[in-house]
N, C-alpha and C. Protein backbone atom coordinates (compact mmCIF):
# COMPACT_ATOMS: atom_id res chain seq x y z
N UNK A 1 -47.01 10.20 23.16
CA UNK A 1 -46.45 11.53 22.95
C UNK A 1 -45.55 11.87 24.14
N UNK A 2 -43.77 12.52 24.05
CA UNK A 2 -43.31 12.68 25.02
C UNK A 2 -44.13 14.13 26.12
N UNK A 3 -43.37 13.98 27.17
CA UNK A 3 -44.04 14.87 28.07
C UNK A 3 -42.92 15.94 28.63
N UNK A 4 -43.16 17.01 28.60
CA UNK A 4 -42.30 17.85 29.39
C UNK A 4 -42.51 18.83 30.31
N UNK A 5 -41.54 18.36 31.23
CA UNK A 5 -41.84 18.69 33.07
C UNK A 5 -40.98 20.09 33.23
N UNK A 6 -41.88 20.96 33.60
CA UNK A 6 -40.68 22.16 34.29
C UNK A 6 -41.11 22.14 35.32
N UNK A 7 -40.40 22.08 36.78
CA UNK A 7 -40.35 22.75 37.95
C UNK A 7 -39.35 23.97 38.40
N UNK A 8 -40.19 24.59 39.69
CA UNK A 8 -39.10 25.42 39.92
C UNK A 8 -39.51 25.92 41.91
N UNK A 9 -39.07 26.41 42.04
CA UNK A 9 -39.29 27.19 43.50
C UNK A 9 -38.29 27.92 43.73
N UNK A 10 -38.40 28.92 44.83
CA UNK A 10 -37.13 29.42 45.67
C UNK A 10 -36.70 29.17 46.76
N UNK A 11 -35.53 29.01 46.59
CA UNK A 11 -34.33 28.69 47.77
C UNK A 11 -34.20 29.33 48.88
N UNK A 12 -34.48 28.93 49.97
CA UNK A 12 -34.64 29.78 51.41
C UNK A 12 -33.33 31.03 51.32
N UNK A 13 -32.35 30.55 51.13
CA UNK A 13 -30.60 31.10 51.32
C UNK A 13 -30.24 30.84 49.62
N UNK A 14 -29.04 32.33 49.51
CA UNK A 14 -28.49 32.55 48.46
C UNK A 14 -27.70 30.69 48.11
N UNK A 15 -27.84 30.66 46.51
CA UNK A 15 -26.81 30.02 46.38
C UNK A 15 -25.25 29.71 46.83
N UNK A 16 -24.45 28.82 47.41
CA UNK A 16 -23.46 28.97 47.94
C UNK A 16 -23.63 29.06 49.70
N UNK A 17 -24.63 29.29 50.33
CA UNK A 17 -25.01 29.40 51.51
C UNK A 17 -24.63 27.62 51.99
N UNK A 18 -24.25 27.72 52.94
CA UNK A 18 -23.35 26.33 53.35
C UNK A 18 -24.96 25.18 54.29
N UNK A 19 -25.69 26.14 54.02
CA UNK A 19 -27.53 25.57 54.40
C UNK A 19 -27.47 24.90 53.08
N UNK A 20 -27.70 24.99 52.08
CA UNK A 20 -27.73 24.46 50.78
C UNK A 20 -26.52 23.18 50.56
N UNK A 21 -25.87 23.44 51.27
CA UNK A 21 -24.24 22.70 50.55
C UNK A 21 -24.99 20.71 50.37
N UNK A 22 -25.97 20.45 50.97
CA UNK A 22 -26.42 18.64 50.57
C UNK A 22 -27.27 19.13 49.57
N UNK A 23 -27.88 20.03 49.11
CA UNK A 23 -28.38 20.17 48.14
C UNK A 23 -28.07 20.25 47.00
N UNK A 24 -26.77 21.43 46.95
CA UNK A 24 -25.81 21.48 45.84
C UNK A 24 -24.99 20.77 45.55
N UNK A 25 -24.72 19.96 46.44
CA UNK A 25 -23.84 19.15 46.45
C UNK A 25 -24.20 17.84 45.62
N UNK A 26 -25.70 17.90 45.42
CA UNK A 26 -26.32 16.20 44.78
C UNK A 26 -26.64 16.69 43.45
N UNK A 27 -27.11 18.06 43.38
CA UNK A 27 -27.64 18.51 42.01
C UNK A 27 -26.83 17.34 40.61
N UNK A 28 -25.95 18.10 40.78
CA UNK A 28 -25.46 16.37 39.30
C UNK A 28 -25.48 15.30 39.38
N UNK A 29 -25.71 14.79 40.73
CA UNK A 29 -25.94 13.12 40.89
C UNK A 29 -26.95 13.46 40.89
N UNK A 30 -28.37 13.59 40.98
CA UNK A 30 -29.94 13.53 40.34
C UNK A 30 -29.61 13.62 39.41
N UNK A 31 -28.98 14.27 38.58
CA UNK A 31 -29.81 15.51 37.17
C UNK A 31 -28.57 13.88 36.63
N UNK A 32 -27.82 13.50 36.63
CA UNK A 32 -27.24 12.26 36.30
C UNK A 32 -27.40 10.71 36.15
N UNK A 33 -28.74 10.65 37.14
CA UNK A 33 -29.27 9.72 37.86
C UNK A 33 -30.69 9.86 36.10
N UNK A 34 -31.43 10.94 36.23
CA UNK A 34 -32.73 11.70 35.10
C UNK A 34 -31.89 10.98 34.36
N UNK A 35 -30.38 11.35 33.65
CA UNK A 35 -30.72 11.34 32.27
C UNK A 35 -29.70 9.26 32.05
N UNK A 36 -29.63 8.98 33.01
CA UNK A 36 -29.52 7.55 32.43
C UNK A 36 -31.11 6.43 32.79
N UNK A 37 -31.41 7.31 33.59
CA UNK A 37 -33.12 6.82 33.71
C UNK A 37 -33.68 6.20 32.67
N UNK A 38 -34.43 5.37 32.55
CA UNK A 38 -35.31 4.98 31.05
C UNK A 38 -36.39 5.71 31.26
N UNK A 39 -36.67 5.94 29.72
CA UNK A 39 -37.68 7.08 29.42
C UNK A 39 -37.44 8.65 29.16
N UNK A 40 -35.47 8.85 30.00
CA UNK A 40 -35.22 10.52 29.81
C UNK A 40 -34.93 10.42 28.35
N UNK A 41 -35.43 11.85 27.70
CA UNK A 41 -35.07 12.42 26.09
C UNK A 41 -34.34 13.28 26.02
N UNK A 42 -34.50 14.30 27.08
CA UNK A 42 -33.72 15.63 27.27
C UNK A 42 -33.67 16.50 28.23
N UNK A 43 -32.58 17.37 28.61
CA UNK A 43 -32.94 18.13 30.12
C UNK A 43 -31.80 19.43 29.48
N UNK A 44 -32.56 20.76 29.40
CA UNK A 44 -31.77 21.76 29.73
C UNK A 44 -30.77 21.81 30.64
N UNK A 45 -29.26 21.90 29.68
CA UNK A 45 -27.93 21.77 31.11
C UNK A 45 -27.61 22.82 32.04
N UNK A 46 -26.90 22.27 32.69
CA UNK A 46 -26.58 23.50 33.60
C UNK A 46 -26.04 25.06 33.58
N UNK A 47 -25.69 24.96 32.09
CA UNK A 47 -25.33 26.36 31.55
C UNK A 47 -26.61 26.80 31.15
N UNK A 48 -27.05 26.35 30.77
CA UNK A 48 -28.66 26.96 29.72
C UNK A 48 -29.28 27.40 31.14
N UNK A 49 -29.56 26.42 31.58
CA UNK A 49 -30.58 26.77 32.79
C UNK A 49 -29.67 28.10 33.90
N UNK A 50 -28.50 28.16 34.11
CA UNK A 50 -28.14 29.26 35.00
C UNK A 50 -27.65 30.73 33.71
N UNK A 51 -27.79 30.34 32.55
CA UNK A 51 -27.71 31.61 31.94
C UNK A 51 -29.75 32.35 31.84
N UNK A 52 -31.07 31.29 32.10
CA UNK A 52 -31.70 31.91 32.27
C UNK A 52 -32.28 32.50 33.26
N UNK A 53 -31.88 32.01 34.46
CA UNK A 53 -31.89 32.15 36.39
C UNK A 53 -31.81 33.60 36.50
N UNK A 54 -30.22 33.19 35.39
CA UNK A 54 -30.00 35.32 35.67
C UNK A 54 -30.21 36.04 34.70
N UNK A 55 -31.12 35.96 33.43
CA UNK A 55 -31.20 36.43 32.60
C UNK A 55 -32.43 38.02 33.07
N UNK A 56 -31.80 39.66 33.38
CA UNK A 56 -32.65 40.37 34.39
C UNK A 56 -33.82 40.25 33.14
N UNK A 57 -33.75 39.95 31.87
CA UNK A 57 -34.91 39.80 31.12
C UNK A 57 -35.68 38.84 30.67
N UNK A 58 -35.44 37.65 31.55
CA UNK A 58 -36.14 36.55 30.71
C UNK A 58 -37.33 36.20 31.63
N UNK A 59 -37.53 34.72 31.45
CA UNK A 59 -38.87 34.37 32.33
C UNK A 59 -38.53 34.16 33.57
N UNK A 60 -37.59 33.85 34.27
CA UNK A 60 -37.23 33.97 35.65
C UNK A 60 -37.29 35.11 36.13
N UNK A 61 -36.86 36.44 35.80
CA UNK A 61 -36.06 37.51 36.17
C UNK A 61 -36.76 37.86 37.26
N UNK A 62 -38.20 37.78 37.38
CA UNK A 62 -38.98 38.12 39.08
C UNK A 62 -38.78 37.48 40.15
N UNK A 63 -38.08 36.16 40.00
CA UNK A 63 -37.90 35.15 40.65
C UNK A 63 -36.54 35.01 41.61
N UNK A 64 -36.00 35.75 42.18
CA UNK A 64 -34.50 35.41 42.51
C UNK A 64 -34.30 34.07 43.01
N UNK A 65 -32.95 33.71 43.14
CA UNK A 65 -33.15 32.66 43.90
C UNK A 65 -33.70 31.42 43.81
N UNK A 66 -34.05 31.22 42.24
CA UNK A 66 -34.84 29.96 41.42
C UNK A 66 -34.22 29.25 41.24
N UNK A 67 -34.28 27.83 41.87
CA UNK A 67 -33.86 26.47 41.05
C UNK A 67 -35.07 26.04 40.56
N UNK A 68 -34.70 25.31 39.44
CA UNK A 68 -35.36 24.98 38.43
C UNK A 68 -35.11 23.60 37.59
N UNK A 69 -35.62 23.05 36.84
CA UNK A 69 -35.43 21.88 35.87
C UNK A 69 -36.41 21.71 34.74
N UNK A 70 -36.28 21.52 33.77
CA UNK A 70 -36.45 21.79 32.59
C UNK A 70 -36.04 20.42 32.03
N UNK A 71 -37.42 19.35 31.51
CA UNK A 71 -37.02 18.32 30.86
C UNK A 71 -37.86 17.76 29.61
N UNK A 72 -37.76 16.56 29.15
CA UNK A 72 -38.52 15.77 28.55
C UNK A 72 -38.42 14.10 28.70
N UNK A 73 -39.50 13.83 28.71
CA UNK A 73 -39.86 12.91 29.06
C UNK A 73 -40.20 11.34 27.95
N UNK A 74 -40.31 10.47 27.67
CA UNK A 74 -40.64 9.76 26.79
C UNK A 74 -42.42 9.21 27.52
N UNK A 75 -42.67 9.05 28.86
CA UNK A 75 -43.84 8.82 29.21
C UNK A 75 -44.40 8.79 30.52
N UNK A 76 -45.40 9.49 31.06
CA UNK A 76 -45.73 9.71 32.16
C UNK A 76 -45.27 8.26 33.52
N UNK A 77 -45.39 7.30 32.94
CA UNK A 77 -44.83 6.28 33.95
C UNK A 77 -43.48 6.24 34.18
N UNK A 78 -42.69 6.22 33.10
CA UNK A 78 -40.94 6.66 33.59
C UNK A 78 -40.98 8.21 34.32
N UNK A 79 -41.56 8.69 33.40
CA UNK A 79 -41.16 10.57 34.43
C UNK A 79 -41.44 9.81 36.11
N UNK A 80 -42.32 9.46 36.47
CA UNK A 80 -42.97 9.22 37.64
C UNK A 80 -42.33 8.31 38.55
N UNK A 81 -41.61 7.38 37.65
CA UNK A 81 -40.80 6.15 38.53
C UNK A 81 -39.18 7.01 38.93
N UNK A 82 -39.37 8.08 37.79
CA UNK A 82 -37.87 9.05 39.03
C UNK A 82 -38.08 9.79 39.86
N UNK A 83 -39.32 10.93 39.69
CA UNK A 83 -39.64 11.41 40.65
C UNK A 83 -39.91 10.71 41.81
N UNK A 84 -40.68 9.87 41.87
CA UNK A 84 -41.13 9.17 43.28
C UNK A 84 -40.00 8.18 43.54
N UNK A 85 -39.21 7.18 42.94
CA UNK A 85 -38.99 5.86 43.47
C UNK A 85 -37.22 5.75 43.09
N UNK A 86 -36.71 7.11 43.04
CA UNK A 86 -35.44 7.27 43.04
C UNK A 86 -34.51 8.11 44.46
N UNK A 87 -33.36 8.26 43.99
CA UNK A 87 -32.53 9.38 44.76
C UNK A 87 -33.29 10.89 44.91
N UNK A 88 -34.02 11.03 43.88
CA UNK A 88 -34.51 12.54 43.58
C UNK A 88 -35.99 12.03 44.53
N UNK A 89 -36.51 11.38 44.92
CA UNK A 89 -37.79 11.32 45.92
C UNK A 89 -37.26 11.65 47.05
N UNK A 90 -36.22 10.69 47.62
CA UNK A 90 -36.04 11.34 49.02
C UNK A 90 -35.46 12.48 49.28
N UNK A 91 -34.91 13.46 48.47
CA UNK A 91 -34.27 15.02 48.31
C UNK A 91 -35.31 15.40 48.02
N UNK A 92 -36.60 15.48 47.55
CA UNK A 92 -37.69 15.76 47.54
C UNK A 92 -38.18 16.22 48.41
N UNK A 93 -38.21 15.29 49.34
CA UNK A 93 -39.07 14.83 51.00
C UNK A 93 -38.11 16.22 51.62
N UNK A 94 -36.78 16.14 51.11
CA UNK A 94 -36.29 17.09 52.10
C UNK A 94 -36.44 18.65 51.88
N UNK A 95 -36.95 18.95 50.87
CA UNK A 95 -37.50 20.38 50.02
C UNK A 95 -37.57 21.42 51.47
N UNK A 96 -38.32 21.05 52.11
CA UNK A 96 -38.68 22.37 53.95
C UNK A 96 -37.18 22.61 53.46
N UNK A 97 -36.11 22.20 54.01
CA UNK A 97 -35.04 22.24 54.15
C UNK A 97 -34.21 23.56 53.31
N UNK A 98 -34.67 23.93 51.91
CA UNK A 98 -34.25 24.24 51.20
C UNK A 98 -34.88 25.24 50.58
N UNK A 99 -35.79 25.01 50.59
CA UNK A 99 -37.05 26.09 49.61
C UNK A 99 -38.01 26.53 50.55
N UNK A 100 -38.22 28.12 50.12
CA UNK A 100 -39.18 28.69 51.10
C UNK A 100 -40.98 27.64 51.24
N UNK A 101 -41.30 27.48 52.20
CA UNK A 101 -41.91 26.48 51.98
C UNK A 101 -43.73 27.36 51.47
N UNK A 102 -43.59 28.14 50.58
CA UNK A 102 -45.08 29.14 50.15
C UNK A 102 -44.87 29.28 48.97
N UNK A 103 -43.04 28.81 48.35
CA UNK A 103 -43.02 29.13 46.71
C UNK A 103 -42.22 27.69 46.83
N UNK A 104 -42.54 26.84 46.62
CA UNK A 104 -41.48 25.41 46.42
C UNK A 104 -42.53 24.16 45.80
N UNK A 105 -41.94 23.62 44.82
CA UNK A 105 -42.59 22.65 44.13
C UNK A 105 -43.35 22.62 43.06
N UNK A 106 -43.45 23.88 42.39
CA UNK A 106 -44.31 24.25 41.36
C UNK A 106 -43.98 23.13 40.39
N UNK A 107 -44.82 22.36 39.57
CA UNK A 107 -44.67 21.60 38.77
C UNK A 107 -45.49 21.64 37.78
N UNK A 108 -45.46 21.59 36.57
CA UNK A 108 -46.10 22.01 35.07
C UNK A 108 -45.44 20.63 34.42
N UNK A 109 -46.43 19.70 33.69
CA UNK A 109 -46.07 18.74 32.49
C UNK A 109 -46.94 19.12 31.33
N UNK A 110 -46.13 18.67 30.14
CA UNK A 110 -47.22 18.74 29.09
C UNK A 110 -46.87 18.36 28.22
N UNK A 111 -47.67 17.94 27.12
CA UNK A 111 -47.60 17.11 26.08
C UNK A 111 -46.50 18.10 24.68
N UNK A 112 -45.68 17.33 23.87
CA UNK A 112 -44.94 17.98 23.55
C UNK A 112 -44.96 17.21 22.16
N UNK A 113 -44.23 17.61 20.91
CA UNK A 113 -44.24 16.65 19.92
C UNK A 113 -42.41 15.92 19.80
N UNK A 114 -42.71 15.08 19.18
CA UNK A 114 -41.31 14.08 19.04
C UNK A 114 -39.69 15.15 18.43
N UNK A 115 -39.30 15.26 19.17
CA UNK A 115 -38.23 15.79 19.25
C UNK A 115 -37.97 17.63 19.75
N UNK A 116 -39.21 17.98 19.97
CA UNK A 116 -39.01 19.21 20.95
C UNK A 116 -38.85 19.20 21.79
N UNK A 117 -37.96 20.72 21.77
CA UNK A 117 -37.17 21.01 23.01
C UNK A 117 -37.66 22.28 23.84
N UNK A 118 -38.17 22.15 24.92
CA UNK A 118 -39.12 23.18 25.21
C UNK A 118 -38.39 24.26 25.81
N UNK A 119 -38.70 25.31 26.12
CA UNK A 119 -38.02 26.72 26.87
C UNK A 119 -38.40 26.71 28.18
N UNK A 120 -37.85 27.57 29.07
CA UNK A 120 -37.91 27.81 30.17
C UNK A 120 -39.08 28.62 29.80
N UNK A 121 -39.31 29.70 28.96
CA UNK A 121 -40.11 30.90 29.02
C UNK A 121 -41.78 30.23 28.24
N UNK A 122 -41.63 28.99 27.92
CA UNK A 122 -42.55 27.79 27.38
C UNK A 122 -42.99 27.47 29.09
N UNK A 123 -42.19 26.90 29.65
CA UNK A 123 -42.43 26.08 30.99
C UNK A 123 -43.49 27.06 31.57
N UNK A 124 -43.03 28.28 31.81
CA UNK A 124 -43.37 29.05 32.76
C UNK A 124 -44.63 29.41 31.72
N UNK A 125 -45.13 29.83 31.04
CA UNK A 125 -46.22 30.11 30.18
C UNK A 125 -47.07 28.64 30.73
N UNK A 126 -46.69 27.97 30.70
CA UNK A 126 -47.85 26.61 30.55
C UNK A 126 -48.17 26.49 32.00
N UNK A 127 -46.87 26.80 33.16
CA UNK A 127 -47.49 26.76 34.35
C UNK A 127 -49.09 27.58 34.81
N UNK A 128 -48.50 28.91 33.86
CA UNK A 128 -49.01 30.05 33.89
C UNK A 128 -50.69 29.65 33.49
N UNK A 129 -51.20 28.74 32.59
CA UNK A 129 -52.33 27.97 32.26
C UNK A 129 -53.00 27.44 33.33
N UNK A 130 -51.56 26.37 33.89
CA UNK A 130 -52.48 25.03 34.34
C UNK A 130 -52.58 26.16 35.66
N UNK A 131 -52.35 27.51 36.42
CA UNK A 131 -52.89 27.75 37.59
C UNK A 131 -53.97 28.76 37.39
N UNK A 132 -54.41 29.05 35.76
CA UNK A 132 -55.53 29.73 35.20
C UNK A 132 -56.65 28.70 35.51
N UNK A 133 -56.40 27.78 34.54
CA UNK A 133 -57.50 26.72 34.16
C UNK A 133 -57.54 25.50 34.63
N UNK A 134 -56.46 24.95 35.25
CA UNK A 134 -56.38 23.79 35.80
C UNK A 134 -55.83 22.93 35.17
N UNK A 135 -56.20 21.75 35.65
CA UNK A 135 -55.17 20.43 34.63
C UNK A 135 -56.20 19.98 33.55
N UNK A 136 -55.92 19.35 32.35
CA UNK A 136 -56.29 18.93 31.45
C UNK A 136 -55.74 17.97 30.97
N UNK A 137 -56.25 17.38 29.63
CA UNK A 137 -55.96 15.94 29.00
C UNK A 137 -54.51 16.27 29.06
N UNK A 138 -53.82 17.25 28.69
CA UNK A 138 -52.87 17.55 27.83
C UNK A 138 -51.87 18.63 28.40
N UNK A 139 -51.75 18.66 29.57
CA UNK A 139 -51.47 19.66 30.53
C UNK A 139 -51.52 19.35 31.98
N UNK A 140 -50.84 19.12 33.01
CA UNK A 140 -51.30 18.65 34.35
C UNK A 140 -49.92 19.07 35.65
N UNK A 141 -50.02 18.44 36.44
CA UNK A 141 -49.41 18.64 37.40
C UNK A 141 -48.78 17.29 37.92
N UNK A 142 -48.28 17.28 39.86
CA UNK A 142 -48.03 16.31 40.03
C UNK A 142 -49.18 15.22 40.48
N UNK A 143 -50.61 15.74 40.52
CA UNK A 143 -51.36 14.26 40.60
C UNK A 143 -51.88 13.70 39.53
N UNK A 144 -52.13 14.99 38.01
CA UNK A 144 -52.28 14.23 36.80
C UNK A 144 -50.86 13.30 36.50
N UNK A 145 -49.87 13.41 36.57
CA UNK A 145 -48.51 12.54 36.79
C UNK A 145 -49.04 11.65 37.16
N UNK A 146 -49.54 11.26 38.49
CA UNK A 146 -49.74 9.98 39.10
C UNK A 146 -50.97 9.56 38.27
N UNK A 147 -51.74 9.72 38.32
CA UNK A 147 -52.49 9.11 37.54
C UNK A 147 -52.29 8.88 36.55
N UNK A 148 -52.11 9.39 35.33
CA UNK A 148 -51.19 8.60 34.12
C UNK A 148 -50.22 7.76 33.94
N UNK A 149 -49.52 7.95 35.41
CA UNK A 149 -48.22 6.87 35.51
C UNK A 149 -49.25 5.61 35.73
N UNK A 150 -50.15 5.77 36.63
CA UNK A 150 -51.01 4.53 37.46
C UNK A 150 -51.79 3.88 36.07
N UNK A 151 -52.19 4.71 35.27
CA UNK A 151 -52.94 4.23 34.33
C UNK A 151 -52.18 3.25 32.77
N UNK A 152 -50.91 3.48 33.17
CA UNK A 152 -50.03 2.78 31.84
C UNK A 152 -49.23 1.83 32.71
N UNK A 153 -49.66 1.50 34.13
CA UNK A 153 -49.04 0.13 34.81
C UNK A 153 -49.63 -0.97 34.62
C-alpha cells in the first residue's frame, strides 16, 4: 500500500531572508531529486503548496512561516532511501540552520489507497492523531519509517 509523508516546521527568518538563500536556493533540486527517485508517485507542487501556506483559512493559517512537503510514496524503503541516503539527508542535518529548532521536523506517514492524493488539511489531521495516540500499524513517524524501511531490506 503506498504511503504518504507530510512534513512541516517553521523557518527561523521570513521567506526571502538572505539566512535562508542555501535553503531556497536547493528547494527544486530536492523536490527534483523526490520525484525522479524510485518509489516517488506524487508531491503537491509548488503552487498548491504556497497557495495553502497562505491560505488565512486553511490548515496552515496558525502557522506562519511554514515550509512544508506533501507526498506519496510507493513504499516505506524508497521513502527512506531519500530521506536518509540522498541530497535531502544532508540539508536535513542542516535544519538548526533554518527552522526554529522547538517547531522543526514534524513528520506524519500513512497508509493511503492506490492512487490518492492526500491534502495538506489530511496531513495535518493525521499528524494531529499520531501526537494524540501515537504511531500505529498504519500511521507513524520518522522511526516507524525506519523500521519498515529496515524490515523490507
Amino acid at each position: 500500500m503506498p504511503l504518504a509523508e507530510f512534513n512541516f516546521g517553521t523557518l527561523r527568518y521570513p521567506w526571502g531572508d538572505p539566512r535562508l538563500k542555501d535553503f531556497q536556493d536547493n528547494l527544486d533540486r530536492v523536490n527534483g531529486l523526490a520525484q525522479r527517485s524510485d518509489g516517488f508517485v506524487w508531491m503537491l507542487d509548488e503552487d498548491g503548496m504556497d497557495a495553502v501556506q497562505n491560505d488565512p483559512e486553511g490548515p496552515l493559517s496558525a502557522r506562519p512561516n511554514t515550509a512544508s512537503t506533501l507526498s506519496v510514496w510507493r513504499d516505506a524503503k524508497c521513502l527512506w532511501q531519500f530521506v536518509e541516503n540522498t541530497l535531502h539527508g544532508r540539508f536535513m542535518k542542516r535544519g538548526a540552520e533554518w527552522f526554529k529548532a522547538d517547531d522543526r521536523g514534524h513528520l506524519v506517514i500513512w497508509e493511503v489507497a492506490d492512487g490518492h492524493r492526500p491534502t495538506v488539511t489530511e496531513g495535518m489531521a493525521q499528524w494531529r492523531v499520531l501526537q494524540a495516540e501515537g504511531e500505529s500499524a498504519h500511521l507513524f513517524g520518522g522511526r516507524g519509517l525506519r523500521e519498515r524501511a529496515d524490515a523490507l531490506s
